[in-house]
C-alpha atoms as a PDB file:
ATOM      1  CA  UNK A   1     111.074  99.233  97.425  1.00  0.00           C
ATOM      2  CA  UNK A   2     113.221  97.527 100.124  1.00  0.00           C
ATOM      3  CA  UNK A   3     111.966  94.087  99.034  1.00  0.00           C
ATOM      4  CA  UNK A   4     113.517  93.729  95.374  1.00  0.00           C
ATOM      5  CA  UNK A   5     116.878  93.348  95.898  1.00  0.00           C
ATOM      6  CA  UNK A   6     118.412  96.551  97.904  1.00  0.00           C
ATOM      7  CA  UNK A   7     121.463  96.006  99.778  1.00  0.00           C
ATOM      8  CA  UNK A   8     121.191  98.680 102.532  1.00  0.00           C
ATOM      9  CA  UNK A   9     123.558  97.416 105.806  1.00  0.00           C
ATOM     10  CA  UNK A  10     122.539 100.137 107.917  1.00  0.00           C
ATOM     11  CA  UNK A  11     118.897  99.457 107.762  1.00  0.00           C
ATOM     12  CA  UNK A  12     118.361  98.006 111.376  1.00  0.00           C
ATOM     13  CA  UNK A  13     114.547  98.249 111.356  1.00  0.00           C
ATOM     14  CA  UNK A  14     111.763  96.951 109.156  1.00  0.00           C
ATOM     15  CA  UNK A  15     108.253  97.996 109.610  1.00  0.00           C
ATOM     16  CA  UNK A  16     105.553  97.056 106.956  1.00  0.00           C
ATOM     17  CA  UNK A  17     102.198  98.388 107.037  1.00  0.00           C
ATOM     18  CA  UNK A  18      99.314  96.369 106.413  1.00  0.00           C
ATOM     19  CA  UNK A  19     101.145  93.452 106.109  1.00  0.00           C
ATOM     20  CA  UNK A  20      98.186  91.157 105.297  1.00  0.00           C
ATOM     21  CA  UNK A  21      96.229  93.743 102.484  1.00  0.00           C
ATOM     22  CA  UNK A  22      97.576  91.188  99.963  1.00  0.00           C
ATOM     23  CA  UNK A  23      95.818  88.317 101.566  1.00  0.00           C
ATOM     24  CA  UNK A  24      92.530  89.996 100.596  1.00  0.00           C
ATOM     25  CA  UNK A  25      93.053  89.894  96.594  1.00  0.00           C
ATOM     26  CA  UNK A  26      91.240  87.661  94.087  1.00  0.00           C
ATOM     27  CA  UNK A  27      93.997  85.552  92.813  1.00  0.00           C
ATOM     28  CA  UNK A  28      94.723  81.702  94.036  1.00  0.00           C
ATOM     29  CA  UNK A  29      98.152  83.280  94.365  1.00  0.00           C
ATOM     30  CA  UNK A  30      98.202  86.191  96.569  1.00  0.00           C
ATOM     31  CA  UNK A  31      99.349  84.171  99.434  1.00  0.00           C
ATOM     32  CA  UNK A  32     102.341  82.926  97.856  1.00  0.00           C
ATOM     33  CA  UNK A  33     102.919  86.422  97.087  1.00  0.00           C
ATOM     34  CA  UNK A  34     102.375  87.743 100.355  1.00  0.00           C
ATOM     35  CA  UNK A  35     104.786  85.360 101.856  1.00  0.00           C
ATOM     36  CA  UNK A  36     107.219  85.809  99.576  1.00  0.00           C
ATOM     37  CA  UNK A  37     107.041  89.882  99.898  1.00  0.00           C
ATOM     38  CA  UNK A  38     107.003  89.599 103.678  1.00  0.00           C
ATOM     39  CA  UNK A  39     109.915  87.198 103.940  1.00  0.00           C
ATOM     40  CA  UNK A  40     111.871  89.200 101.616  1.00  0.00           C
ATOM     41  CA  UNK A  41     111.433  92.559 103.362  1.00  0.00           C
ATOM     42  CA  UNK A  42     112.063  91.438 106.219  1.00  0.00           C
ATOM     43  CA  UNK A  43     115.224  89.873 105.333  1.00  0.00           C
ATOM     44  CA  UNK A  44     116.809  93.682 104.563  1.00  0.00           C
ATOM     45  CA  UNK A  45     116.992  93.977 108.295  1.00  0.00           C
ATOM     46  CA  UNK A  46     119.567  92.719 109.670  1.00  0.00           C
ATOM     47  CA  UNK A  47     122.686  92.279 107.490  1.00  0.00           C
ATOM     48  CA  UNK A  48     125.116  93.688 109.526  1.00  0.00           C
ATOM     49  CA  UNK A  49     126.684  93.300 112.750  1.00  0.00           C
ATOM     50  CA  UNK A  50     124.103  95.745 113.901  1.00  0.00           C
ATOM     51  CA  UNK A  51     121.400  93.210 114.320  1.00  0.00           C
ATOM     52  CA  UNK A  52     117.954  94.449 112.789  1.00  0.00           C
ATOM     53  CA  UNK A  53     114.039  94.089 113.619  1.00  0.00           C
ATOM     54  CA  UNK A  54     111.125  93.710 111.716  1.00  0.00           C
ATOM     55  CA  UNK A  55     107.512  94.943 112.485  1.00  0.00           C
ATOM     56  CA  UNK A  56     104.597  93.427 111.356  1.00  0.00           C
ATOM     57  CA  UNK A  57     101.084  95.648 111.322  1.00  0.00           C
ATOM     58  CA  UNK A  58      98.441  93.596 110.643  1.00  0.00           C
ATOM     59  CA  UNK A  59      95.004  93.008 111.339  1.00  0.00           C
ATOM     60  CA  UNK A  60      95.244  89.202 110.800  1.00  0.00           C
ATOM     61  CA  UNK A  61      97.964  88.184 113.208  1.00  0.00           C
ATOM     62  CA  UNK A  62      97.350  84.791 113.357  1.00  0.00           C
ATOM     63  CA  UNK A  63      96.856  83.828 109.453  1.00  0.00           C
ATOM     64  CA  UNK A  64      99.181  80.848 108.464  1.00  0.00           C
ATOM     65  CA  UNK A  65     101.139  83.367 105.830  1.00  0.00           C
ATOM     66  CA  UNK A  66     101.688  86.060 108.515  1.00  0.00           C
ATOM     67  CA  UNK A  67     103.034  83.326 111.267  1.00  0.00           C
ATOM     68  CA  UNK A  68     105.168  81.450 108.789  1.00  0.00           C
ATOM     69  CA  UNK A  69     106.438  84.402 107.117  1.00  0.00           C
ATOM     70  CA  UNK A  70     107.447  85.945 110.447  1.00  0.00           C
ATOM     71  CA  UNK A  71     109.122  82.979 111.647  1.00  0.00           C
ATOM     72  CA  UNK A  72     110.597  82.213 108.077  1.00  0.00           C
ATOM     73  CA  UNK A  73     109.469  79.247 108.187  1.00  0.00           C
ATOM     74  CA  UNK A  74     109.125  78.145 104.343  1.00  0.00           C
ATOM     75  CA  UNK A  75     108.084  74.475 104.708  1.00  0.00           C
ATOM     76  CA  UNK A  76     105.499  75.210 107.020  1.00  0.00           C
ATOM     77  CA  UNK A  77     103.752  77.593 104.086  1.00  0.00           C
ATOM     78  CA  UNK A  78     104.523  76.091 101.976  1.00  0.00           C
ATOM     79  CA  UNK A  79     102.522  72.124 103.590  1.00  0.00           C
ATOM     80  CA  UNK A  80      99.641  74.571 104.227  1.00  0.00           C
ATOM     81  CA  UNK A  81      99.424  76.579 100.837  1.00  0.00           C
ATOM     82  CA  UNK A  82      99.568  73.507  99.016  1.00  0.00           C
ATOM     83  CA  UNK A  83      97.363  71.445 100.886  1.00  0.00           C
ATOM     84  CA  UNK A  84      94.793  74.603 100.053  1.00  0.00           C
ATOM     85  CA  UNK A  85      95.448  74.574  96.019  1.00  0.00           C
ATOM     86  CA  UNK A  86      94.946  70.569  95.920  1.00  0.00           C
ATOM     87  CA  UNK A  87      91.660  71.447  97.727  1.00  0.00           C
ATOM     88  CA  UNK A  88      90.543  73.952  95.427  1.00  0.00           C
ATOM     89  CA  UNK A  89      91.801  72.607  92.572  1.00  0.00           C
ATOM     90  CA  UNK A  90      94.183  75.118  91.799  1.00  0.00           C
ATOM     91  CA  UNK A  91      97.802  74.548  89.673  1.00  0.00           C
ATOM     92  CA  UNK A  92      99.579  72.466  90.116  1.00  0.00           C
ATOM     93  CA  UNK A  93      96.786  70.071  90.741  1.00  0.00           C
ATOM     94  CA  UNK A  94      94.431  71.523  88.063  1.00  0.00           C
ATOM     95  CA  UNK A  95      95.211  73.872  85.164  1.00  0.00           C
ATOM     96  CA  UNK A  96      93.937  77.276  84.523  1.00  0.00           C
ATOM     97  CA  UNK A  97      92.931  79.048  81.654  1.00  0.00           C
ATOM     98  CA  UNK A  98      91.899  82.446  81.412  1.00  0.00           C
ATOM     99  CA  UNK A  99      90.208  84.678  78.282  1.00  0.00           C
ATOM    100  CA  UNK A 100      90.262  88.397  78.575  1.00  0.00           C
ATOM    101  CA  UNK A 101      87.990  90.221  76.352  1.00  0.00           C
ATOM    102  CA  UNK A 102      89.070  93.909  76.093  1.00  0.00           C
ATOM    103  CA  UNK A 103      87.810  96.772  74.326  1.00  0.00           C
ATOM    104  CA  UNK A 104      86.650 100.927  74.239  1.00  0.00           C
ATOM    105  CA  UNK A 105      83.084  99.862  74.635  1.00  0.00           C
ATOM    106  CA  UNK A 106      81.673  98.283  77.709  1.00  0.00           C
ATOM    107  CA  UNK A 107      78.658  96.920  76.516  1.00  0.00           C
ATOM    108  CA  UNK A 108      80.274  95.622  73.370  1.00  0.00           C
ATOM    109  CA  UNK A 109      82.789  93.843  75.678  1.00  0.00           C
ATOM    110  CA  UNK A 110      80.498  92.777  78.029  1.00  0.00           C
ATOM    111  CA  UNK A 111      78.316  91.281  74.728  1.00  0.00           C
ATOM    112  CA  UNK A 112      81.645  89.550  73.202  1.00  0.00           C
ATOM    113  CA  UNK A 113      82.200  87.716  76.547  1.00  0.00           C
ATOM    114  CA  UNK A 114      78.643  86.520  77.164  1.00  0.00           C
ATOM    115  CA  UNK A 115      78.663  85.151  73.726  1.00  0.00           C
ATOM    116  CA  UNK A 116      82.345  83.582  73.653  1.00  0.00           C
ATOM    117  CA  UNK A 117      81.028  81.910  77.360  1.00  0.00           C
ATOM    118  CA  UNK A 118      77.440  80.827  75.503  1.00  0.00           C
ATOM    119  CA  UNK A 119      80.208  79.134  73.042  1.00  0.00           C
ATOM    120  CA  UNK A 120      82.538  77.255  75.379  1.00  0.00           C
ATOM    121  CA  UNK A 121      79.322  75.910  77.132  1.00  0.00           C
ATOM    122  CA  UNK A 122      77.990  74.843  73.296  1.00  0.00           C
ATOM    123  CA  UNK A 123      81.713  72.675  72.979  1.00  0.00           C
ATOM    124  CA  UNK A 124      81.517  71.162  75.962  1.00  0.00           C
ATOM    125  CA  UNK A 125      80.899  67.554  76.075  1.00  0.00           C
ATOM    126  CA  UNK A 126      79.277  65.883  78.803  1.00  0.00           C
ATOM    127  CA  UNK A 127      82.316  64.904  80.620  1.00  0.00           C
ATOM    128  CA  UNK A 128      84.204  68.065  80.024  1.00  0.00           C
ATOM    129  CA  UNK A 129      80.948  69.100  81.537  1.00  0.00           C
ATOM    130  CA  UNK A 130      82.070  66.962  84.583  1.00  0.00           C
ATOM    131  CA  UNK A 131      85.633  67.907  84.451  1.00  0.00           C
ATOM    132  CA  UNK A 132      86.218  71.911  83.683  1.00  0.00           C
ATOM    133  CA  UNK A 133      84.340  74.674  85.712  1.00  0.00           C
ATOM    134  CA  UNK A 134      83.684  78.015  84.040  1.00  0.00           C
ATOM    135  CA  UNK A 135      84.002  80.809  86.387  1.00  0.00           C
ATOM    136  CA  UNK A 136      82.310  84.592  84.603  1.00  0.00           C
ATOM    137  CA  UNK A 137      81.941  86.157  82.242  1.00  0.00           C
ATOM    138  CA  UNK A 138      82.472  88.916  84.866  1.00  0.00           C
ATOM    139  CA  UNK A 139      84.966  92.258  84.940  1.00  0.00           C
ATOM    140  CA  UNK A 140      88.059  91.759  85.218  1.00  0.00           C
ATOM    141  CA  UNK A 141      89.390  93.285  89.107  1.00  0.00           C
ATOM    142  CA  UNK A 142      90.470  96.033  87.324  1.00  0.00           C
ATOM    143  CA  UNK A 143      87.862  96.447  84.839  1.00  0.00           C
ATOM    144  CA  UNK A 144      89.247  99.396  82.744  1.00  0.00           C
ATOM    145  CA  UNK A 145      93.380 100.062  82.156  1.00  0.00           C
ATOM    146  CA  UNK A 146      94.096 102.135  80.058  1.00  0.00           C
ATOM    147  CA  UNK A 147      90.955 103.404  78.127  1.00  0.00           C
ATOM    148  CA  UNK A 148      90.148  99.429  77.374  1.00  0.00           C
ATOM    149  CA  UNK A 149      87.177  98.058  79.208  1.00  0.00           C
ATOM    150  CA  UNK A 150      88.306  94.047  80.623  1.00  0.00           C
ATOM    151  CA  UNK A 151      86.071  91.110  81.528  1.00  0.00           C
ATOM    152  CA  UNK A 152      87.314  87.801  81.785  1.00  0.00           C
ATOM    153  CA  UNK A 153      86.255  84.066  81.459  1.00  0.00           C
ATOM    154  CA  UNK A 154      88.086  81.466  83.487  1.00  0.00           C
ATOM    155  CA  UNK A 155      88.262  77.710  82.976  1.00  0.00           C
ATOM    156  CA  UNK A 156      89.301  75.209  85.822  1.00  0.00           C
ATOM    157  CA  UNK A 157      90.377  71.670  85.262  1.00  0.00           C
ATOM    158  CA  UNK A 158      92.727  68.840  84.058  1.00  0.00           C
ATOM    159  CA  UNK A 159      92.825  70.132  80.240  1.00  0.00           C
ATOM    160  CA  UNK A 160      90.682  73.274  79.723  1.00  0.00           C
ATOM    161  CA  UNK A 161      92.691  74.021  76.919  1.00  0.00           C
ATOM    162  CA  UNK A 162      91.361  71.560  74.966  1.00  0.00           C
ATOM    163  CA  UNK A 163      88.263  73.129  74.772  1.00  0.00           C
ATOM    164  CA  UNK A 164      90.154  75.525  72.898  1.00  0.00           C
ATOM    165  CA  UNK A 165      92.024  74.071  70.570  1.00  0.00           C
ATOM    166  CA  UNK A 166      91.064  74.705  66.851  1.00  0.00           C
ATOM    167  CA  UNK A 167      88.700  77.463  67.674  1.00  0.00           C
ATOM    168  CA  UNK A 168      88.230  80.811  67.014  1.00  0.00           C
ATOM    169  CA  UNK A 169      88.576  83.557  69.951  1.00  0.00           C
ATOM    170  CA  UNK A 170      89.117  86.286  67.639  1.00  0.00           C
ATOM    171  CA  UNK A 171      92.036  89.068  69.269  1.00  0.00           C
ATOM    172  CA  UNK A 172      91.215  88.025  72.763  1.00  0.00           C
ATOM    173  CA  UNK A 173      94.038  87.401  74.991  1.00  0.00           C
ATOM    174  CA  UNK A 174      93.861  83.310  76.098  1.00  0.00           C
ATOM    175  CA  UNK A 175      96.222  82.645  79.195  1.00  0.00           C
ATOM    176  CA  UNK A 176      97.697  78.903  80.161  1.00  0.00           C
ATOM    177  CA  UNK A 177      98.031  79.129  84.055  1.00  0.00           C
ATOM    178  CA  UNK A 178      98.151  83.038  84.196  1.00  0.00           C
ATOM    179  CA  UNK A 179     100.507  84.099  87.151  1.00  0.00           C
ATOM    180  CA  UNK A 180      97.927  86.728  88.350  1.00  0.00           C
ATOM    181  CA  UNK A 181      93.880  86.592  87.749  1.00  0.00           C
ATOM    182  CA  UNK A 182      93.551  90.617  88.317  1.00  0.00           C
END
């Protein structure tokens, strides 16, 4: 709550729990947003004459987002974090594109994405073969929100839309460089 924007003066003291739980998600982003929640908290401590502090619980005390975010050091996260995504081929060095199939029934979810994965690996010539990785089907991290059963298919590359282009994915939902992969 203190993070998005709350000017409290008084607030001398900033303790976050867990501070690295974020780390530990399955998205090529949840450093960036651990950084940027961390540094932003801890900015609400502080703004007045009073001075402030900020507390840090963590069990990963020496991970590059926990140092740099404690010593707000942005250009320092920012060398390492990108360094990382042009070694894993992760935007802005690669694009992303991901296909949730949704749906009441499981198995006829889990069926649809199977089959729309079967097809992608039927358009594929050989050197999109070469070029774009296809990661699932598998469950989405949070396989079922409300009542609708989620898997997802996700394609890694220079252009995996263009494996895409002019086909039919029915009412799936198809996402250019999604800003979360949960």
């Amino acid at each position: 709550m203190l993070a998005k924007g709350l000017d409290l003066p008084r607030v001398t003291l900033v303790g976050v729990i867990l501070a690295d739980v974020g780390l530990n998600l399955p998205d090529y982003r949840a450093s960036e947003r651990t950084f940027q929640l961390l540094t932003q908290v801890s900015g609400r401590a502080g703004r007045s004459p009073l001075g402030g502090k900020v507390v840090l619980q963590t069990f990963s005390p020496e991970h590059f987002v926990i140092r740099t975010a404690a010593k707000h050091d942005y250009q320092a996260f920012y060398t390492k974090e990108i360094a990382y995504r042009r070694d894993l081929g992760y935007p802005p060095f690669a694009r992303l594109v991901r296909i949730e199939m949704r749906g009441r029934d499981p198995e006829r979810v889990e069926n649809e994405s199977r089959h729309i994965a079967g097809a992608i690996q039927q358009w594929m010539t050989p050197t999109q073969r070469r070029q774009i990785e296809m990661i699932g089907p598998v469950p989405c991290f949070f396989e079922r929100v409300a009542g609708n059963y989620r898997w997802q298919i996700i394609l890694r590359g220079p252009d995996p839309l263009s494996l895409l282009r002019g086909r039919s994915l029915g009412e799936n939902r198809i996402e250019v460089d999604p800003p979360s992969l949960l």
